[in-house]
PDB file of N, CA and C in Angstrom:
ATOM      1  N   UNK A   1      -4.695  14.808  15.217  1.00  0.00           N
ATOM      2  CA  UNK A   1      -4.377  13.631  14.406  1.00  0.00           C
ATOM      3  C   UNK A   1      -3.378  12.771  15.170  1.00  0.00           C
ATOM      4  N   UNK A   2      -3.602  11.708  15.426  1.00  0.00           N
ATOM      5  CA  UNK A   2      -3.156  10.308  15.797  1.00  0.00           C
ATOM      6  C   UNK A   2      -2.012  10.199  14.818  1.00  0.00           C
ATOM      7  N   UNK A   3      -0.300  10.215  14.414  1.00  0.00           N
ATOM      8  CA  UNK A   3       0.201   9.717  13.974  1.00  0.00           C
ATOM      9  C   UNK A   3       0.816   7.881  14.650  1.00  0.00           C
ATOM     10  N   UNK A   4       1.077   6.819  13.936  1.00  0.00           N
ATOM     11  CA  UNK A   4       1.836   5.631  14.118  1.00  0.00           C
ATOM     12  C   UNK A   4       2.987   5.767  12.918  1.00  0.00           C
ATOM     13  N   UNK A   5       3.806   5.845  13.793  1.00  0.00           N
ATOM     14  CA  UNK A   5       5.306   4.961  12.871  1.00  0.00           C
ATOM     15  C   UNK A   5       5.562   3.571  13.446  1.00  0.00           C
ATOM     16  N   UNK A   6       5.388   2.492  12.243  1.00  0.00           N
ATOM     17  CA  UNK A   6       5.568   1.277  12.554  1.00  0.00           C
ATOM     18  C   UNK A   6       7.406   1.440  11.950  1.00  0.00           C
ATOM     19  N   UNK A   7       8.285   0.560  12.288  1.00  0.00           N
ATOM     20  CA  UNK A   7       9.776   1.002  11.877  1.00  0.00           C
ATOM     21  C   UNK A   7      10.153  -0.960  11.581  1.00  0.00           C
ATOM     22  N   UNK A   8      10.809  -0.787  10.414  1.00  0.00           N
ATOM     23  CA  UNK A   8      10.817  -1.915  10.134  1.00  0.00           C
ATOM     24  C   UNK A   8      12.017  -2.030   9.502  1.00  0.00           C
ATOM     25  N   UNK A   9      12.999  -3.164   9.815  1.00  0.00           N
ATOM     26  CA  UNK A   9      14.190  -3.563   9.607  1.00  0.00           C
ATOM     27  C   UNK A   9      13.748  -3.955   7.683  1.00  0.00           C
ATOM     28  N   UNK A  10      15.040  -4.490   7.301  1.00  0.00           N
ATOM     29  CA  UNK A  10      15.288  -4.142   5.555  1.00  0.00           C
ATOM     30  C   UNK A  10      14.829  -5.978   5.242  1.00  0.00           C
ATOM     31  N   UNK A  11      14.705  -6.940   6.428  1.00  0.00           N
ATOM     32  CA  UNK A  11      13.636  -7.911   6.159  1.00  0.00           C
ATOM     33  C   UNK A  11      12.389  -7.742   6.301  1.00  0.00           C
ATOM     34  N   UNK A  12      11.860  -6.691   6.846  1.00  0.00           N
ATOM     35  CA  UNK A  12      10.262  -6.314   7.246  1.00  0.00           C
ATOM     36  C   UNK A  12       9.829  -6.738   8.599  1.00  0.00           C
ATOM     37  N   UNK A  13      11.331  -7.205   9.780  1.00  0.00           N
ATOM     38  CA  UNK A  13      10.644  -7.481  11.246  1.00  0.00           C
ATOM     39  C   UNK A  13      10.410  -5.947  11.468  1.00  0.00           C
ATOM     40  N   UNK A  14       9.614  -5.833  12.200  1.00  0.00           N
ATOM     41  CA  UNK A  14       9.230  -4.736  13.056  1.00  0.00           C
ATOM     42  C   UNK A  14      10.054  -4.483  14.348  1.00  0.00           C
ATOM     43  N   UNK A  15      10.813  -3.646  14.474  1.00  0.00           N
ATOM     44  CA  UNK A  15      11.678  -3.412  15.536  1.00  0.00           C
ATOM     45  C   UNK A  15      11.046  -1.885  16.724  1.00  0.00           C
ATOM     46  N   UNK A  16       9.649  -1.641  15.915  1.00  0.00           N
ATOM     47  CA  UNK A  16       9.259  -0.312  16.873  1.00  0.00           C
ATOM     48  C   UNK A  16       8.165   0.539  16.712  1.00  0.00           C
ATOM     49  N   UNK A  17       7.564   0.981  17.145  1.00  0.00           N
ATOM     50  CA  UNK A  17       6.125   1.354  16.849  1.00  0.00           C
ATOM     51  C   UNK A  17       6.072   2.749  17.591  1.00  0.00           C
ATOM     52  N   UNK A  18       5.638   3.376  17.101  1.00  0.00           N
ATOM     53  CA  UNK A  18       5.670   5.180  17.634  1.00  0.00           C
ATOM     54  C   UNK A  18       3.695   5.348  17.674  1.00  0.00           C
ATOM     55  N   UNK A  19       3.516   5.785  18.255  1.00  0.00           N
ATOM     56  CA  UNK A  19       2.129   6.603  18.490  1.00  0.00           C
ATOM     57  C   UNK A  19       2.551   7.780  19.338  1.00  0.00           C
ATOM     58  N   UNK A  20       1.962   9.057  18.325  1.00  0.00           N
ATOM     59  CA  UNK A  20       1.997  10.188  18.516  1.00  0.00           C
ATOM     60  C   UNK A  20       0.764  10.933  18.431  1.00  0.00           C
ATOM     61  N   UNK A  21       0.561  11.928  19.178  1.00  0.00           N
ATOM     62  CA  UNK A  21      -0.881  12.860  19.050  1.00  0.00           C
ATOM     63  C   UNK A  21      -2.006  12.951  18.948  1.00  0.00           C
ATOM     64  N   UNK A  22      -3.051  13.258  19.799  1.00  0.00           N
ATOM     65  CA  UNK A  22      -4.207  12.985  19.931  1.00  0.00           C
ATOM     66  C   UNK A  22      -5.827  13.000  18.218  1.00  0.00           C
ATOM     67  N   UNK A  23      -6.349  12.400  18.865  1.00  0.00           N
ATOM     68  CA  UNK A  23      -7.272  12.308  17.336  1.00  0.00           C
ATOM     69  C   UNK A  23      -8.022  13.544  17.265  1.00  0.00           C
ATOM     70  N   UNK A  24      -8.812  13.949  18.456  1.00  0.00           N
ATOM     71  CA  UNK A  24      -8.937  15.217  18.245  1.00  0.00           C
ATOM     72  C   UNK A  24     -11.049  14.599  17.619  1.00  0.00           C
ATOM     73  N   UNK A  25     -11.160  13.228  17.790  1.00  0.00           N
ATOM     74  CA  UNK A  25     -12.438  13.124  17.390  1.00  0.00           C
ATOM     75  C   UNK A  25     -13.329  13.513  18.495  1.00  0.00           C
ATOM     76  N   UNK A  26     -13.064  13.688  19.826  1.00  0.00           N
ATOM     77  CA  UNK A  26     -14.692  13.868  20.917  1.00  0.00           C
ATOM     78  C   UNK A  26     -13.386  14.371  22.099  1.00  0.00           C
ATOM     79  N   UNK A  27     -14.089  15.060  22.923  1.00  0.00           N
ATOM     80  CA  UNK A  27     -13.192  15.383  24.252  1.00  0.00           C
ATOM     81  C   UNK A  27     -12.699  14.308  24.787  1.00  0.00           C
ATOM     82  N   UNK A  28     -11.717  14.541  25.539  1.00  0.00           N
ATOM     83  CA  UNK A  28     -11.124  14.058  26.282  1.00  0.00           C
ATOM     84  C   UNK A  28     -11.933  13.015  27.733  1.00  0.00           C
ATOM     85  N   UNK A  29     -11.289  11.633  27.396  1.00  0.00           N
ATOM     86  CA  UNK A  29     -12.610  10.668  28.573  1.00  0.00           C
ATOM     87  C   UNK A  29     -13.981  10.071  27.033  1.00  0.00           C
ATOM     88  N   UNK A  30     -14.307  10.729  26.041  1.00  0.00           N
ATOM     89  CA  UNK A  30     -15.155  10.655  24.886  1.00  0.00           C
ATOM     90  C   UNK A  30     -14.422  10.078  23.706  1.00  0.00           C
ATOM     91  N   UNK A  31     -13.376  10.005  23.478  1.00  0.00           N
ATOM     92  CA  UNK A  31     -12.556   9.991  22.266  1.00  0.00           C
ATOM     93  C   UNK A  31     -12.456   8.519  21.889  1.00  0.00           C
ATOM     94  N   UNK A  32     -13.344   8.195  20.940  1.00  0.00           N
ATOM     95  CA  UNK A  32     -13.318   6.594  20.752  1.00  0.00           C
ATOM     96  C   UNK A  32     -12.232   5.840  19.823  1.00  0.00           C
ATOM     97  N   UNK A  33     -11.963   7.115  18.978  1.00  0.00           N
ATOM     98  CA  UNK A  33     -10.382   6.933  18.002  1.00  0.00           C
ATOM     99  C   UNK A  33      -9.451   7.135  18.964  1.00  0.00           C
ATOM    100  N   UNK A  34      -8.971   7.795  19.698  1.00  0.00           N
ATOM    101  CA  UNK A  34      -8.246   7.804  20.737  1.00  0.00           C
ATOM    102  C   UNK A  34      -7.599   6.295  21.793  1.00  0.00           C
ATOM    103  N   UNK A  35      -9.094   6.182  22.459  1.00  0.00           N
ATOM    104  CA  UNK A  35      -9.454   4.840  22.930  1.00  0.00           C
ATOM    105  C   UNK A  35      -8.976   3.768  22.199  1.00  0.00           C
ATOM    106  N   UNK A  36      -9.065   3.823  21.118  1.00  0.00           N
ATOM    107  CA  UNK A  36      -9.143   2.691  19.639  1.00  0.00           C
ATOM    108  C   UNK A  36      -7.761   2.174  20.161  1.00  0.00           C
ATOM    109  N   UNK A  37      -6.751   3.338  19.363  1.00  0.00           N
ATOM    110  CA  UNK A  37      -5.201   3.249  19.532  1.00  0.00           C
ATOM    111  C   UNK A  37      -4.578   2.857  20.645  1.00  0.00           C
ATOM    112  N   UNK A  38      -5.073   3.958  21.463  1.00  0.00           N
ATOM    113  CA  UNK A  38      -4.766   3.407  22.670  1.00  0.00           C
ATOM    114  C   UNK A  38      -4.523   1.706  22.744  1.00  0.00           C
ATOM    115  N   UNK A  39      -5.655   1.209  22.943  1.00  0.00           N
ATOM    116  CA  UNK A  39      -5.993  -0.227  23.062  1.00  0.00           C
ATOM    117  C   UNK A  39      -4.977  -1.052  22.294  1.00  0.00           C
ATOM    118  N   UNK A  40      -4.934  -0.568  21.120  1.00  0.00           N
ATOM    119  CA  UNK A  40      -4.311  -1.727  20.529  1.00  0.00           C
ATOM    120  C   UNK A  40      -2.779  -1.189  20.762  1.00  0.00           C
ATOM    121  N   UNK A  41      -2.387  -0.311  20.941  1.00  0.00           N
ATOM    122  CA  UNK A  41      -0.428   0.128  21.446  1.00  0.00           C
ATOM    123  C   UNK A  41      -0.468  -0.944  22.678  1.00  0.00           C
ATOM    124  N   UNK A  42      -1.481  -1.003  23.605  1.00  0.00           N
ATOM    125  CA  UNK A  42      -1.040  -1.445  24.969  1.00  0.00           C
ATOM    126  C   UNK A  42      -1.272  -3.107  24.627  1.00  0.00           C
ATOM    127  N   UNK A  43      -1.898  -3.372  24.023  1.00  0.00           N
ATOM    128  CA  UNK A  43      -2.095  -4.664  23.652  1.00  0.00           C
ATOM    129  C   UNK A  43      -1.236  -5.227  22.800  1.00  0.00           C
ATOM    130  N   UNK A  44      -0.529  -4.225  22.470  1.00  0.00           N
ATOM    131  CA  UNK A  44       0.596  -5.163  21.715  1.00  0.00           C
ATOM    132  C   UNK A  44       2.422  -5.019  22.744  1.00  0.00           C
ATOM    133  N   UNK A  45       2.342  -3.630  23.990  1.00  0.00           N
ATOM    134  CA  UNK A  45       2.785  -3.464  24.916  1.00  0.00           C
ATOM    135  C   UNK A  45       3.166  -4.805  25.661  1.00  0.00           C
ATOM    136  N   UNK A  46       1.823  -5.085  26.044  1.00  0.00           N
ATOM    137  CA  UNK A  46       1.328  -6.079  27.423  1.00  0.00           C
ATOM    138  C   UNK A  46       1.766  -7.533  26.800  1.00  0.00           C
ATOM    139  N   UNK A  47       1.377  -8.083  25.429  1.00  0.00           N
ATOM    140  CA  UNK A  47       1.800  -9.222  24.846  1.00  0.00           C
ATOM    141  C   UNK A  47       3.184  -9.561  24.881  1.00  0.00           C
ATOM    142  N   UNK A  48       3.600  -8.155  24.790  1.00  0.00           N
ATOM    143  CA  UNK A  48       5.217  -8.622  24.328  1.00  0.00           C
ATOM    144  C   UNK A  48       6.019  -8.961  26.292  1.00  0.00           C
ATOM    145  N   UNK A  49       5.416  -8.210  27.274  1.00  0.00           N
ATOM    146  CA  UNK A  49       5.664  -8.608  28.680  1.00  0.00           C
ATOM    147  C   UNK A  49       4.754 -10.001  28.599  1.00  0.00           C
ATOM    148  N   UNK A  50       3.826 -10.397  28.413  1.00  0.00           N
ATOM    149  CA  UNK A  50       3.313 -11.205  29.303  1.00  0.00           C
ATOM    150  C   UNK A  50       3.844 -13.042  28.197  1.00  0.00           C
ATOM    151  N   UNK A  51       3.799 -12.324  26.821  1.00  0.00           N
ATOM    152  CA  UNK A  51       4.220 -13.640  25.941  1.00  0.00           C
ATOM    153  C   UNK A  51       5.766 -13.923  25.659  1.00  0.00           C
ATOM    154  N   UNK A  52       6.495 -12.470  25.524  1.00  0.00           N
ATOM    155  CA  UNK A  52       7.412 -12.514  25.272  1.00  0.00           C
ATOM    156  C   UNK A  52       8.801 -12.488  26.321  1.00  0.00           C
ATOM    157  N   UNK A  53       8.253 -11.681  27.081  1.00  0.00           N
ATOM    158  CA  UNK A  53       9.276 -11.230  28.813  1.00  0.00           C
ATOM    159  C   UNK A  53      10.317 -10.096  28.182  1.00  0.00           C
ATOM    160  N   UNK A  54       9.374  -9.166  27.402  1.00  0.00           N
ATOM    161  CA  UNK A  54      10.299  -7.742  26.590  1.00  0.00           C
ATOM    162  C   UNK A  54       9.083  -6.592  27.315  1.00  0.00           C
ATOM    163  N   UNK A  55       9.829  -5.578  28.006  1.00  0.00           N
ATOM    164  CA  UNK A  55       9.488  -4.948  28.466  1.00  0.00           C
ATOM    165  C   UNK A  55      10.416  -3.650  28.353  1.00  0.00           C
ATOM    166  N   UNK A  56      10.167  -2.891  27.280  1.00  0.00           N
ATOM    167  CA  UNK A  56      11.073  -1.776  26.139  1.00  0.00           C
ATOM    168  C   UNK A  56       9.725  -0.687  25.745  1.00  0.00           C
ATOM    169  N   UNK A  57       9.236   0.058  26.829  1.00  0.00           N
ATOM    170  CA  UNK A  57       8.304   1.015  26.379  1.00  0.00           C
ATOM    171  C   UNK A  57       8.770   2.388  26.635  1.00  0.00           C
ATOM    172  N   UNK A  58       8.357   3.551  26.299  1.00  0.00           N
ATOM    173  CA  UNK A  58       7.700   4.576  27.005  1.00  0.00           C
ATOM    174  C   UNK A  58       6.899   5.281  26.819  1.00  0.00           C
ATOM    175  N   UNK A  59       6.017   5.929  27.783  1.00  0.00           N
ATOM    176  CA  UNK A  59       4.915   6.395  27.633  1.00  0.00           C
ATOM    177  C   UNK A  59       5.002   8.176  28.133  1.00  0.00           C
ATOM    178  N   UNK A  60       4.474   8.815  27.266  1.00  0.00           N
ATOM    179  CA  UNK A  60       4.288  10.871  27.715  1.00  0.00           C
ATOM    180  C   UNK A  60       2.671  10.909  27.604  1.00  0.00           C
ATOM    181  N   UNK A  61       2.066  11.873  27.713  1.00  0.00           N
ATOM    182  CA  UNK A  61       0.722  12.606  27.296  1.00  0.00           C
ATOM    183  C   UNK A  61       1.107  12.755  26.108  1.00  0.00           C
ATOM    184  N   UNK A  62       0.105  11.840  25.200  1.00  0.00           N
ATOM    185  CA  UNK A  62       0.134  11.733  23.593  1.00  0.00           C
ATOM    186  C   UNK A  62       1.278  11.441  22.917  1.00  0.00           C
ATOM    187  N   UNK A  63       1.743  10.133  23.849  1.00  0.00           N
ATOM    188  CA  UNK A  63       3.181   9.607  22.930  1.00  0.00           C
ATOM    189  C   UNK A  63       3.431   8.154  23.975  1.00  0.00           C
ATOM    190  N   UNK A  64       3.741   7.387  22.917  1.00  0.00           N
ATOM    191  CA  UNK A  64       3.998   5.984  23.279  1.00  0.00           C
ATOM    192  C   UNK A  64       5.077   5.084  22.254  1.00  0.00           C
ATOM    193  N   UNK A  65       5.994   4.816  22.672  1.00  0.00           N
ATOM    194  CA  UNK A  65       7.060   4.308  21.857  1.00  0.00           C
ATOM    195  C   UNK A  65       7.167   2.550  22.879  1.00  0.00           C
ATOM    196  N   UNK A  66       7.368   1.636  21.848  1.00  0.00           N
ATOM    197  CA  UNK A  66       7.291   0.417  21.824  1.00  0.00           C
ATOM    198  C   UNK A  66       8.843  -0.086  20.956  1.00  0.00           C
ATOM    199  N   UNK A  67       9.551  -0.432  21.476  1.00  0.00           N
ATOM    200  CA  UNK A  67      10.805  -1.380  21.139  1.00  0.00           C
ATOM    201  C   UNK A  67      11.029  -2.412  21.293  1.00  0.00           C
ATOM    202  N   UNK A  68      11.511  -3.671  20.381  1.00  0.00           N
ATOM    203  CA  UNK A  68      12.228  -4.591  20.600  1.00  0.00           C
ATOM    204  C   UNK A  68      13.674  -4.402  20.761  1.00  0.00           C
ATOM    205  N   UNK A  69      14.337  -5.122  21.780  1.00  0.00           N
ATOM    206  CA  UNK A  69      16.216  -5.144  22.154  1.00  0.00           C
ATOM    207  C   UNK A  69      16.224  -6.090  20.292  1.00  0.00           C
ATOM    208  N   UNK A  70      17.124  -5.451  19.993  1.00  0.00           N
ATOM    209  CA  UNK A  70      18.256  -6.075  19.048  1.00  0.00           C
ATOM    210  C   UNK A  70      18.925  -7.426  19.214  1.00  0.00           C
ATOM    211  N   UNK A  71      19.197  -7.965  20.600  1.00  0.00           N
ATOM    212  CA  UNK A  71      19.460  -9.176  20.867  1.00  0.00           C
ATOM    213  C   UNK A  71      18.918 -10.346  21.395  1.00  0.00           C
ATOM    214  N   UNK A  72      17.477 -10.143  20.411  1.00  0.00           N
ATOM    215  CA  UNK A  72      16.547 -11.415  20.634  1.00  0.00           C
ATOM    216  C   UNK A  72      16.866 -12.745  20.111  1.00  0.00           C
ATOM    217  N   UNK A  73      16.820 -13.525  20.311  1.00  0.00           N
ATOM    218  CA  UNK A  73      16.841 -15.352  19.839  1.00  0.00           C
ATOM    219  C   UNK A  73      16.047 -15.495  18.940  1.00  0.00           C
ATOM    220  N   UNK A  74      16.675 -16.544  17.875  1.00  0.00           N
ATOM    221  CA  UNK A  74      15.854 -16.376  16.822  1.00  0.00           C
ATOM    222  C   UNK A  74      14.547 -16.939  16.974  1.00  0.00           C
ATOM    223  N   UNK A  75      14.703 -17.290  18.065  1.00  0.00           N
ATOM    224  CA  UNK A  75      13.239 -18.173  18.882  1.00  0.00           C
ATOM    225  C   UNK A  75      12.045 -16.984  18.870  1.00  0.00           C
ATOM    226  N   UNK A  76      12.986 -16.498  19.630  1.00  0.00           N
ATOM    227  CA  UNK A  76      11.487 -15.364  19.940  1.00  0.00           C
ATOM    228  C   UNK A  76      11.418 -14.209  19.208  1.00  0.00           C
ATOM    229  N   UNK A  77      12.135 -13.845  18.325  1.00  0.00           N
ATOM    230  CA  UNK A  77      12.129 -12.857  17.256  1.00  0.00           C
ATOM    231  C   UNK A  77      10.776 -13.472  16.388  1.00  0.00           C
ATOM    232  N   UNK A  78      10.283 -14.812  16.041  1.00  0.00           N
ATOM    233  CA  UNK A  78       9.331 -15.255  15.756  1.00  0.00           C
ATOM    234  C   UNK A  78       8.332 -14.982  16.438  1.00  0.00           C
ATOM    235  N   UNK A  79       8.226 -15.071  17.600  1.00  0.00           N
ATOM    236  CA  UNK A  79       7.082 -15.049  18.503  1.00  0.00           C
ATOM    237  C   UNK A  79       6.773 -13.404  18.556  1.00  0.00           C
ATOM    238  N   UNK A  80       8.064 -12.508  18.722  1.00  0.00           N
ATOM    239  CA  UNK A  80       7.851 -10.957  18.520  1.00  0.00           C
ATOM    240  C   UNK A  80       7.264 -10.597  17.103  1.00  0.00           C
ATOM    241  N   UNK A  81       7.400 -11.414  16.328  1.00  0.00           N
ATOM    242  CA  UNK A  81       6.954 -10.960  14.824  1.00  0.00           C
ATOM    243  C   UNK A  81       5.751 -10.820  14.813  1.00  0.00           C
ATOM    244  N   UNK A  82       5.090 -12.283  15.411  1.00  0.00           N
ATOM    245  CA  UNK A  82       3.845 -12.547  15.156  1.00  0.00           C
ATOM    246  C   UNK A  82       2.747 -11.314  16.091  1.00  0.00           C
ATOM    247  N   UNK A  83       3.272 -11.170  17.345  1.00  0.00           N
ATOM    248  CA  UNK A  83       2.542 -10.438  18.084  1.00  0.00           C
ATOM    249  C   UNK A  83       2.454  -8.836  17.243  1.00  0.00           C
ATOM    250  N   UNK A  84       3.659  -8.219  16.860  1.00  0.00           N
ATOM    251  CA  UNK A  84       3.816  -6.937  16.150  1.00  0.00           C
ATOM    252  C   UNK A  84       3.238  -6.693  15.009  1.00  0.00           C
ATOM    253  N   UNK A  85       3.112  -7.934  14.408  1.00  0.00           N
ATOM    254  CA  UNK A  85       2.383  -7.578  12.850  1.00  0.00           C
ATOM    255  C   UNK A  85       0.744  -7.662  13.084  1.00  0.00           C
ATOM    256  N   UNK A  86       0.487  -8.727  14.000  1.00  0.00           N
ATOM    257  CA  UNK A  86      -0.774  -8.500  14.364  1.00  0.00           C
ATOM    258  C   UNK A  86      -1.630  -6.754  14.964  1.00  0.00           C
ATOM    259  N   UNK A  87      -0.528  -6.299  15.638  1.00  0.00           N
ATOM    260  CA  UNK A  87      -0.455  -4.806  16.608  1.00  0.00           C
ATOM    261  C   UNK A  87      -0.492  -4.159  15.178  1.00  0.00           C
ATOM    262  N   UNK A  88      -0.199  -3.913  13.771  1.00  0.00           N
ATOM    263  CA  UNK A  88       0.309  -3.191  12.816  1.00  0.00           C
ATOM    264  C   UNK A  88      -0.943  -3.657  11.931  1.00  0.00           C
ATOM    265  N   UNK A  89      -1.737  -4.465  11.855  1.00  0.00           N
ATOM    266  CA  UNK A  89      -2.955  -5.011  11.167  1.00  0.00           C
ATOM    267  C   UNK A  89      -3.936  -3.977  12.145  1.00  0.00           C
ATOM    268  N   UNK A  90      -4.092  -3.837  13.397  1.00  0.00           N
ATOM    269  CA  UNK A  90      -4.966  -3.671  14.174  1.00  0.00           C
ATOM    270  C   UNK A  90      -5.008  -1.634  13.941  1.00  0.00           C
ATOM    271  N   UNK A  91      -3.968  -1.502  13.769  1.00  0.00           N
ATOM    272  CA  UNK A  91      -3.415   0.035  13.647  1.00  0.00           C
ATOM    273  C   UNK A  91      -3.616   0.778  12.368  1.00  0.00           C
ATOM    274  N   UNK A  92      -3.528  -0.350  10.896  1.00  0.00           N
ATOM    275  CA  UNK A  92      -4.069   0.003   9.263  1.00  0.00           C
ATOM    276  C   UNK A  92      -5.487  -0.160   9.496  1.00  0.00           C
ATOM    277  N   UNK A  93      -6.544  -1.244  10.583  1.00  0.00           N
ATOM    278  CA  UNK A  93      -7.723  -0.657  10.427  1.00  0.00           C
ATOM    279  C   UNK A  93      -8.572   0.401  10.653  1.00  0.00           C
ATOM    280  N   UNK A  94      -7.858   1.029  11.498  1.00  0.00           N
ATOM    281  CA  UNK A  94      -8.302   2.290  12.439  1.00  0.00           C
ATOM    282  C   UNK A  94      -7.772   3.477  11.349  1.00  0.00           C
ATOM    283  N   UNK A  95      -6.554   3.258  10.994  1.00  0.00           N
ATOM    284  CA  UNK A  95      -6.753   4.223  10.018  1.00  0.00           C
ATOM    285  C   UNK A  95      -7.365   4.249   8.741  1.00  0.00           C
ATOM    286  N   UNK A  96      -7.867   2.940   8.064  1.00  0.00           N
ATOM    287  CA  UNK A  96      -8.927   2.629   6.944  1.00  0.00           C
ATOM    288  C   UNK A  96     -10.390   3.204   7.734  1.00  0.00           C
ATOM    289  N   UNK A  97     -10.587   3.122   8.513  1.00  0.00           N
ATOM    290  CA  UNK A  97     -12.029   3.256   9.227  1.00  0.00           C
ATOM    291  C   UNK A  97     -12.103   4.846   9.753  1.00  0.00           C
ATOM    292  N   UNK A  98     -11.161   4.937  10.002  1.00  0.00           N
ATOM    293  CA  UNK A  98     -10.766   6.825  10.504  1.00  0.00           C
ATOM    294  C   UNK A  98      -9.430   7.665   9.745  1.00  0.00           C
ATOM    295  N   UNK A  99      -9.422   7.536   8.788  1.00  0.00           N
ATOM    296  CA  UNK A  99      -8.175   8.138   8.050  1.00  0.00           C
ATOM    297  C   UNK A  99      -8.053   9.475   8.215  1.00  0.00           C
ATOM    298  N   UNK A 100      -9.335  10.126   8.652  1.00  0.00           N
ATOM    299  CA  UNK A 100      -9.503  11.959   9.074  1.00  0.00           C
ATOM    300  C   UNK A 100      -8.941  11.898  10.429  1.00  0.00           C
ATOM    301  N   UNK A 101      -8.216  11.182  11.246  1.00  0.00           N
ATOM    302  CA  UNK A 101      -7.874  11.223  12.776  1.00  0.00           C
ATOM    303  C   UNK A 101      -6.896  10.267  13.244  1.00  0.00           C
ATOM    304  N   UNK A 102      -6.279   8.991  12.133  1.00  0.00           N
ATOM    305  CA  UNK A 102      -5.402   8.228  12.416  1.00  0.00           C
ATOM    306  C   UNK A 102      -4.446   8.367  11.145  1.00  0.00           C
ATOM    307  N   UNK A 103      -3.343   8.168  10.963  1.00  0.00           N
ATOM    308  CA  UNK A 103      -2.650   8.152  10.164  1.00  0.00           C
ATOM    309  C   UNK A 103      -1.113   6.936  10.099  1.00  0.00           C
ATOM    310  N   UNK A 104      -1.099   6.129   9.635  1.00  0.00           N
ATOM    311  CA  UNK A 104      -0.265   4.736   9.776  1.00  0.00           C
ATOM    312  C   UNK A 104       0.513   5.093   9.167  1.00  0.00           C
ATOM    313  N   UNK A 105       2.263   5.233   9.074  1.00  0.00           N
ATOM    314  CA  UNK A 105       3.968   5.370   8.655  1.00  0.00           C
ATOM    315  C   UNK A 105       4.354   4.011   8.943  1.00  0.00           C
ATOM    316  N   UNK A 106       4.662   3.121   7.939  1.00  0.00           N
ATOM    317  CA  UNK A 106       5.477   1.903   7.617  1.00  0.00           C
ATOM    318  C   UNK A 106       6.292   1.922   7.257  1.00  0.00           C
ATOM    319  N   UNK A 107       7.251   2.204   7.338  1.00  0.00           N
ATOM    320  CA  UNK A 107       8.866   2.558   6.929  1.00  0.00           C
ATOM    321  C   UNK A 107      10.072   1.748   7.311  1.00  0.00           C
ATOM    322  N   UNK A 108      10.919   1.518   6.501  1.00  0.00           N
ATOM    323  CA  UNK A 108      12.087   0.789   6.382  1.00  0.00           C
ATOM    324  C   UNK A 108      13.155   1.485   6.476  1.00  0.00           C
ATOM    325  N   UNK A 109      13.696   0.900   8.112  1.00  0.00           N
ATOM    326  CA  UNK A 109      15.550   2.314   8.377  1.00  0.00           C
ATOM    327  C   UNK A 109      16.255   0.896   7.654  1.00  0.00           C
TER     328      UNK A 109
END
């Protein structure tokens, strides 16, 4: 099972995104839920370097953590919103479509 913790400040910006553990749907190189996530963590990764110039990841075997710095402009805290909530839409469909292998945590620290 694929866990995501999306982590969300007490206005609802998104300050962090966790993907944890494999789906476990087809082997390894086969895994199209796997693949799925994948895709959309790095795509919301790569946006935030290539749109934003935030480059706050890390990556293990079956673990990927995504951060925004705390001392963004209120400029681009907009522009980070938009890209993250889109990444967090893309992450509730995979688990509506695969709920036996993805599992989405939206939570407010």
């Amino acid at each position: 099972m694929i866990t995501v913790n999306i982590v969300r400040d007490k206005s609802g910006f998104i300050w962090q995104y966790i993907v944890d553990g494999h789906a476990g749907y087809d082997e390894a190189g086969k895994d199209i839920i796997c693949a799925a996530v994948t895709a959309v963590a790095y795509t919301g990764i790569n946006a935030l370097m290539e749109l934003a110039g935030i480059k706050s990841y890390g990556l293990e075997n079956g673990y990927m953590i995504c951060s925004v710095p705390t001392d963004i402009s209120p400029e681009l805290k907009e522009k980070v919103s938009i890209i993250l909530e889109t990444v967090a839409v893309g992450f509730k469909q995979l688990e509506l479509s695969y709920g036996d292998y993805v599992t989405v945590l939206d939570e407010e620290v």
